[in-house]
Protein backbone atom coordinates (compact mmCIF):
# COMPACT_ATOMS: atom_id res chain seq x y z
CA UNK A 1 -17.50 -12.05 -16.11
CA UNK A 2 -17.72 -8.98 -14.20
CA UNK A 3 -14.60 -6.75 -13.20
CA UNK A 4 -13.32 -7.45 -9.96
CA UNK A 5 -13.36 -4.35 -7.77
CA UNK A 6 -10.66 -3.04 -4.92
CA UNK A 7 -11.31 -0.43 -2.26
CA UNK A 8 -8.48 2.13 -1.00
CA UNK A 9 -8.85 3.54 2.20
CA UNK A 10 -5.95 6.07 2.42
CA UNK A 11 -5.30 10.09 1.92
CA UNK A 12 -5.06 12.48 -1.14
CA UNK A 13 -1.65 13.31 -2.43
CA UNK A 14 -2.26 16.44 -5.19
CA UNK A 15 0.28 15.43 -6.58
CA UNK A 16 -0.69 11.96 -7.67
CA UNK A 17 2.31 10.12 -6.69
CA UNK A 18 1.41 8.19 -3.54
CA UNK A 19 -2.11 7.87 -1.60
CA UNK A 20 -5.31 7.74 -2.94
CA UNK A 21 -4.17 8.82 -6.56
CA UNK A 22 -1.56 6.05 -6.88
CA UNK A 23 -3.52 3.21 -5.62
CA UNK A 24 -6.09 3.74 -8.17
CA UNK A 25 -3.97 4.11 -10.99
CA UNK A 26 -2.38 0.93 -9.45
CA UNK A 27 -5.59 -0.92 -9.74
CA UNK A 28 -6.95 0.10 -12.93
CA UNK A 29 -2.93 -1.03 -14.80
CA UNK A 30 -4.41 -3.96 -13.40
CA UNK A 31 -7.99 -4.38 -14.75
CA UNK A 32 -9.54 -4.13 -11.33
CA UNK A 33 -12.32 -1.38 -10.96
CA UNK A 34 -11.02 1.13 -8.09
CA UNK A 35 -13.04 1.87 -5.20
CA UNK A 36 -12.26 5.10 -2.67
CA UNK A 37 -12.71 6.17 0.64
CA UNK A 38 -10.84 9.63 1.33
CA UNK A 39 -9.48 9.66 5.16
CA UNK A 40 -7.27 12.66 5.06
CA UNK A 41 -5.92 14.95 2.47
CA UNK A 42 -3.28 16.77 1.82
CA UNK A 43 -0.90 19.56 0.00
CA UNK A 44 2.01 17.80 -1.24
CA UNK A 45 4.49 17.80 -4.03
CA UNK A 46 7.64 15.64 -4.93
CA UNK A 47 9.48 18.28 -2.55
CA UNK A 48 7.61 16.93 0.77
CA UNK A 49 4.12 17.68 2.30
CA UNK A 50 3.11 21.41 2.98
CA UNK A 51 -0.38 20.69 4.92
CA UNK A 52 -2.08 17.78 5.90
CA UNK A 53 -5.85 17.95 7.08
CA UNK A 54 -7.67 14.99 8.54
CA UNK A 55 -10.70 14.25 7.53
CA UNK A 56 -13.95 13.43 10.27
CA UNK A 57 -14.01 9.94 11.10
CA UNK A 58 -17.69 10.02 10.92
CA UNK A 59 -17.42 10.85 7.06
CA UNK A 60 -14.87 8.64 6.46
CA UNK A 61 -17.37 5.87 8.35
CA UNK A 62 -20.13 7.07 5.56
CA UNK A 63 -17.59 6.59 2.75
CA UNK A 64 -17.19 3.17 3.42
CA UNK A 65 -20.57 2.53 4.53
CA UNK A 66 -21.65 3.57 0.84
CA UNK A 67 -18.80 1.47 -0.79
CA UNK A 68 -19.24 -1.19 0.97
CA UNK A 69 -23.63 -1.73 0.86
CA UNK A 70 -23.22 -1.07 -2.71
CA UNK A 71 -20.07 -2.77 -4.71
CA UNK A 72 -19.01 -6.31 -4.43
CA UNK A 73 -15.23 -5.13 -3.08
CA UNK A 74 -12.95 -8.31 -3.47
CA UNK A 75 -10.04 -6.99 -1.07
CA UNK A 76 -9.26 -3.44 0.28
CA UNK A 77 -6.15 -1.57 1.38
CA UNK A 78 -5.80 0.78 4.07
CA UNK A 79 -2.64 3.65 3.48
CA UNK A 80 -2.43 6.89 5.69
CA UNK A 81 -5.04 7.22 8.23
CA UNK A 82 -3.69 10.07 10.56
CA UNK A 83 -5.22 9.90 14.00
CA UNK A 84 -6.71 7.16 15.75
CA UNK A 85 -10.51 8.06 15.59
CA UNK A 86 -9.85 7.31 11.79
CA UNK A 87 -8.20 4.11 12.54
CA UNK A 88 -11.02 3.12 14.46
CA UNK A 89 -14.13 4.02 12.34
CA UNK A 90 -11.93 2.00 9.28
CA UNK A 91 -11.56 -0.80 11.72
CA UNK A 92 -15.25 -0.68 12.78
CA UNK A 93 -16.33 -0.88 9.34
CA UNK A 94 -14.78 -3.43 8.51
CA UNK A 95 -14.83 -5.80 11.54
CA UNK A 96 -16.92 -8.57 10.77
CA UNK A 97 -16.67 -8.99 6.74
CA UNK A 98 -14.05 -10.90 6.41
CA UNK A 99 -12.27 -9.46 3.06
CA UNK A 100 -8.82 -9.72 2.61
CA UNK A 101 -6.97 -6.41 3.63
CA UNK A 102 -3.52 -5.39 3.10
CA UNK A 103 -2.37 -2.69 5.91
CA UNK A 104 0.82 -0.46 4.18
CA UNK A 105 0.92 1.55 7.82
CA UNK A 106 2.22 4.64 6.43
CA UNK A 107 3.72 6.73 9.33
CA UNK A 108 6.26 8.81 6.90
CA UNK A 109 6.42 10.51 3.59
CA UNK A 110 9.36 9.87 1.38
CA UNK A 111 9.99 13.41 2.48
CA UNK A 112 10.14 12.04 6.11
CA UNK A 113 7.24 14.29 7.20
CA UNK A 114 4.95 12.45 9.60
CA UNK A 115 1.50 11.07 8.44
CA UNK A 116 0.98 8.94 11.74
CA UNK A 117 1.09 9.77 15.30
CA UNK A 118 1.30 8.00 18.38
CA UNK A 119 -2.20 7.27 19.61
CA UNK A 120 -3.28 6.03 16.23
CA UNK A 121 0.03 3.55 15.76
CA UNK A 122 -1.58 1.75 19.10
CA UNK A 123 -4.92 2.24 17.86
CA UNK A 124 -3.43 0.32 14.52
CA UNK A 125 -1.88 -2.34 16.16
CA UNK A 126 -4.91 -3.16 18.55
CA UNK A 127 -7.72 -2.67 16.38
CA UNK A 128 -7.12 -2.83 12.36
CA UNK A 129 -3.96 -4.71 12.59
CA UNK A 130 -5.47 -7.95 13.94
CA UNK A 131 -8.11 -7.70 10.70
CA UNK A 132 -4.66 -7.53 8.22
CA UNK A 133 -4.25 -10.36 5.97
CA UNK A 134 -1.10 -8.74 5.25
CA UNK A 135 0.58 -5.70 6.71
CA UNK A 136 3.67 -3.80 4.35
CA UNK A 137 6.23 -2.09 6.73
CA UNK A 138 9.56 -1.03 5.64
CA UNK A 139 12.26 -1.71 8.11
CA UNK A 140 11.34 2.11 10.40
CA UNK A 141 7.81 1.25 10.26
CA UNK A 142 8.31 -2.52 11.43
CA UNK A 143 10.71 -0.86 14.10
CA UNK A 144 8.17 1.53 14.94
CA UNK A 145 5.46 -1.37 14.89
CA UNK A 146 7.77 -3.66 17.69
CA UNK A 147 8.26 -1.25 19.64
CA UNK A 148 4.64 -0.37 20.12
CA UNK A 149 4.39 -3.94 20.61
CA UNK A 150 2.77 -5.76 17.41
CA UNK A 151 3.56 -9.18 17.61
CA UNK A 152 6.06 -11.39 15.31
CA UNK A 153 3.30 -13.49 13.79
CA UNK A 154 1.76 -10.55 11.84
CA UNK A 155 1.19 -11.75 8.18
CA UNK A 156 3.63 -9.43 7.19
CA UNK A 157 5.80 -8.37 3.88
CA UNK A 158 8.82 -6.69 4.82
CA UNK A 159 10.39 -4.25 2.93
CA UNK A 160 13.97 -3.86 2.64
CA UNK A 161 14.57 -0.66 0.45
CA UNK A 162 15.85 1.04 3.11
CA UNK A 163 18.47 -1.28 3.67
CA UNK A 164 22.34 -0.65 2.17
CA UNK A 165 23.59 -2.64 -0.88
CA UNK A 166 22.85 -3.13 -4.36
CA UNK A 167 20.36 -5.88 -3.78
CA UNK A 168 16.58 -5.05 -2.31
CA UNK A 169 15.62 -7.64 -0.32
CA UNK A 170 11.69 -7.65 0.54
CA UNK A 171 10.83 -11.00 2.52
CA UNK A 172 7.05 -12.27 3.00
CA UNK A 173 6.19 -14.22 5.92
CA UNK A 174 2.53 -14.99 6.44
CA UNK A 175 1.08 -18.07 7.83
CA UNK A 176 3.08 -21.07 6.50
CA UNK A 177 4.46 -18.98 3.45
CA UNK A 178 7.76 -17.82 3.54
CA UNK A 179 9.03 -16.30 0.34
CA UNK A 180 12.30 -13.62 -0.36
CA UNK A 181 12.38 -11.47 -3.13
CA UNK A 182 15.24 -9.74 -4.41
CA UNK A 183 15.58 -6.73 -7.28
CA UNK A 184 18.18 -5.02 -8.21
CA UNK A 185 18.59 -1.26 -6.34
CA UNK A 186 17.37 1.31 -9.10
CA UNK A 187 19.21 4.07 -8.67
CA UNK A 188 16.77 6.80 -8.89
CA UNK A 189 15.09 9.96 -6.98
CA UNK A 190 11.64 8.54 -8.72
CA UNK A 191 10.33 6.50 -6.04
CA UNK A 192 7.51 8.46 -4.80
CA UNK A 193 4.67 6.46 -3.82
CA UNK A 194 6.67 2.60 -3.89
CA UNK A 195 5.11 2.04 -0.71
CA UNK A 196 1.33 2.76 -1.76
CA UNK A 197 1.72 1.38 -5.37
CA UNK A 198 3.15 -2.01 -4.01
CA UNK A 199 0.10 -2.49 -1.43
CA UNK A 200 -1.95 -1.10 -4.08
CA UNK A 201 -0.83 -3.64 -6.61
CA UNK A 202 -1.04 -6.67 -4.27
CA UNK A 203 -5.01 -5.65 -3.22
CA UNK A 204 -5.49 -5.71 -6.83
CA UNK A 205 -3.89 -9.18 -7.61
CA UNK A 206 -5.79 -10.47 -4.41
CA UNK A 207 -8.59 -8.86 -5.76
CA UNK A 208 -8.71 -10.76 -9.35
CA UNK A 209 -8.80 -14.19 -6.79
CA UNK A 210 -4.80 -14.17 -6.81
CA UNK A 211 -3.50 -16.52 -3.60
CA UNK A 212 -0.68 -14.81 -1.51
CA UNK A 213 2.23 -15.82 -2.45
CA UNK A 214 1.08 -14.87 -5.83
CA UNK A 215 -0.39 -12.07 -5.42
CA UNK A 216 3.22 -10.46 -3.75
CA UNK A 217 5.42 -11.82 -6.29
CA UNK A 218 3.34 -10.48 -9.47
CA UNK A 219 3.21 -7.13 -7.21
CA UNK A 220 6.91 -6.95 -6.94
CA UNK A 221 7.14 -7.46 -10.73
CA UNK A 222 5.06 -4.66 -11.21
CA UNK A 223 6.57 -2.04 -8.91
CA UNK A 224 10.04 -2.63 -10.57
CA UNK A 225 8.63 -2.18 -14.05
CA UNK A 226 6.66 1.17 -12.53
CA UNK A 227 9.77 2.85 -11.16
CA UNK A 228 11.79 1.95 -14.21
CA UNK A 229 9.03 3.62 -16.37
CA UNK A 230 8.53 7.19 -14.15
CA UNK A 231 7.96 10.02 -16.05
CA UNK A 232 10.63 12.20 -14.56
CA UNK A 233 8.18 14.79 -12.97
CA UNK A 234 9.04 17.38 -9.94
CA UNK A 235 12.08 18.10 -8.61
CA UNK A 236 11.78 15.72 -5.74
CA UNK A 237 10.97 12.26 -5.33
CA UNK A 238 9.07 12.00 -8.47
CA UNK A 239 6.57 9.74 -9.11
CA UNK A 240 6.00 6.10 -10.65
CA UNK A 241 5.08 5.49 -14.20
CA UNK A 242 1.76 3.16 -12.88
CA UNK A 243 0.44 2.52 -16.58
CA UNK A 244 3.40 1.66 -18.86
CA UNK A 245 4.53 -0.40 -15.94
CA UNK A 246 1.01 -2.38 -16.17
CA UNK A 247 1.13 -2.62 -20.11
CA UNK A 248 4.90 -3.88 -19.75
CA UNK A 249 3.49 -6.37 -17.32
CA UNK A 250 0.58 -7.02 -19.42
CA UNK A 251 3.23 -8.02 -22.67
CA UNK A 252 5.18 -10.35 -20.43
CA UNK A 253 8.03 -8.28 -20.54
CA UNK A 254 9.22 -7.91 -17.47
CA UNK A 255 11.60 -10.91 -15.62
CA UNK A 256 9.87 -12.45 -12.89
CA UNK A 257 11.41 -11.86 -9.45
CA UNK A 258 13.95 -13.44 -7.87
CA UNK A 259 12.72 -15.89 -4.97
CA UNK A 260 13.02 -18.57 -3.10
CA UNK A 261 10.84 -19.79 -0.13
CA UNK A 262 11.53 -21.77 2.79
């Protein structure tokens, strides 16, 4: 059987804890063979982001166009895309071949530094937004995505980290599924890149032929057991420990979520 493969479409953190860099380690913790396409990258630490540069969207349109003619992608994700000629060309490509796609819309780093700006948040919700099979906001990003008027019947996971209390509440609702999922609040500074690695982890769950519901609740297993197992780099938000959280997923030792559906 061959190795089923994922495709990121997101920017370059050099310092491996979100972006491109997380999403791949994300994917291979999970035995799926990682596909890239680079939109933007940038100079960034645990401490926040220090320069961001976009890349053209006609190279980013090449990227995929080479992924895409060439490996048998089973789902894709979409992270940081900057400006909405990116949005666009990612949304152009592909339009028409009906993969599954999870949308994380990042429009802040943990640092709270922008990665999204105006024109390409209604470029988003008109134009790769009605491809998602899932979109990931936290509870700013969903806020951000009402107000520039995406619609309630999004498939959508949201997010509740930001939320006070000792209880993280994320709650899925897409198309008759309606699942909560609750984890205890790790109380931690190492939660650079939860955002990407949860997205990440679902694409590559939906990507081994995983159905929703599934594919979410095995994700949220994972991202627990990754933030319980960071290394303890920077002096920021460090980041996630992606590969002893996939071998302590792997043994079965991690508790499955809490949820209930409805």
């Amino acid at each position: 059987m061959s190795v089923p493969v994922a495709l990121t479409i997101a920017g370059s953190d050099s310092g491996g804890g979100a972006g491109i860099q997380a999403d791949l380690k994300t994917f291979e913790a999970h035995g799926v063979y990682g596909t890239s396409v680079l939109t933007l990258i940038t100079a960034q630490n645990t401490r926040g982001v220090q320069a961001a540069h976009p890349l053209p969207p006609e190279l980013v349109a090449a990227q995929l166009r080479s992924v895409l003619d060439d490996f048998p992608v089973a789902a894709v994700k979409t992270g940081a895309l900057g400006h909405a000629g990116l949005v666009r060309a990612v949304a152009d490509a592909l339009r028409g071949r009906h993969l599954p796609l999870v949308v994380d819309p990042v429009m802040l780093a943990k640092s709270g530094d922008a990665l999204l700006d105006a024109s390409a948040l209604r470029a988003l919700r008109d134009e790769l937004l009605p491809l998602a099979t899932l979109v990931t906001p936290n509870v700013p990003e969903w806020t951000a995505l009402r107000a520039a008027g995406a619609v309630d019947t999004l498939p959508l996971l949201l997010k509740g980290g930001h939320a006070p209390g000792e209880t993280v509440t994320d709650e899925l609702r897409a198309g008759g599924h309606h699942l909560t999922l609750r984890a205890p609040r790790q109380h931690t500074r190492h939660t650079h890149g939860t955002g990407c690695t949860l997205s990440a982890a679902i694409t590559a769950n939906l990507a081994r032929g995983l159905a929703l519901p599934d594919a979410v609740q095995a994700a949220h297993r994972y991202l627990q057991a990754a933030i319980r197992a960071a290394p303890g780099l920077g002096g920021g938000h460090g980041p996630l420990g992606h590969h002893a959280a996939g071998r302590e997923v792997r043994a079965g030792a991690v508790t499955p979520s809490a949820a209930s559906s409805g």
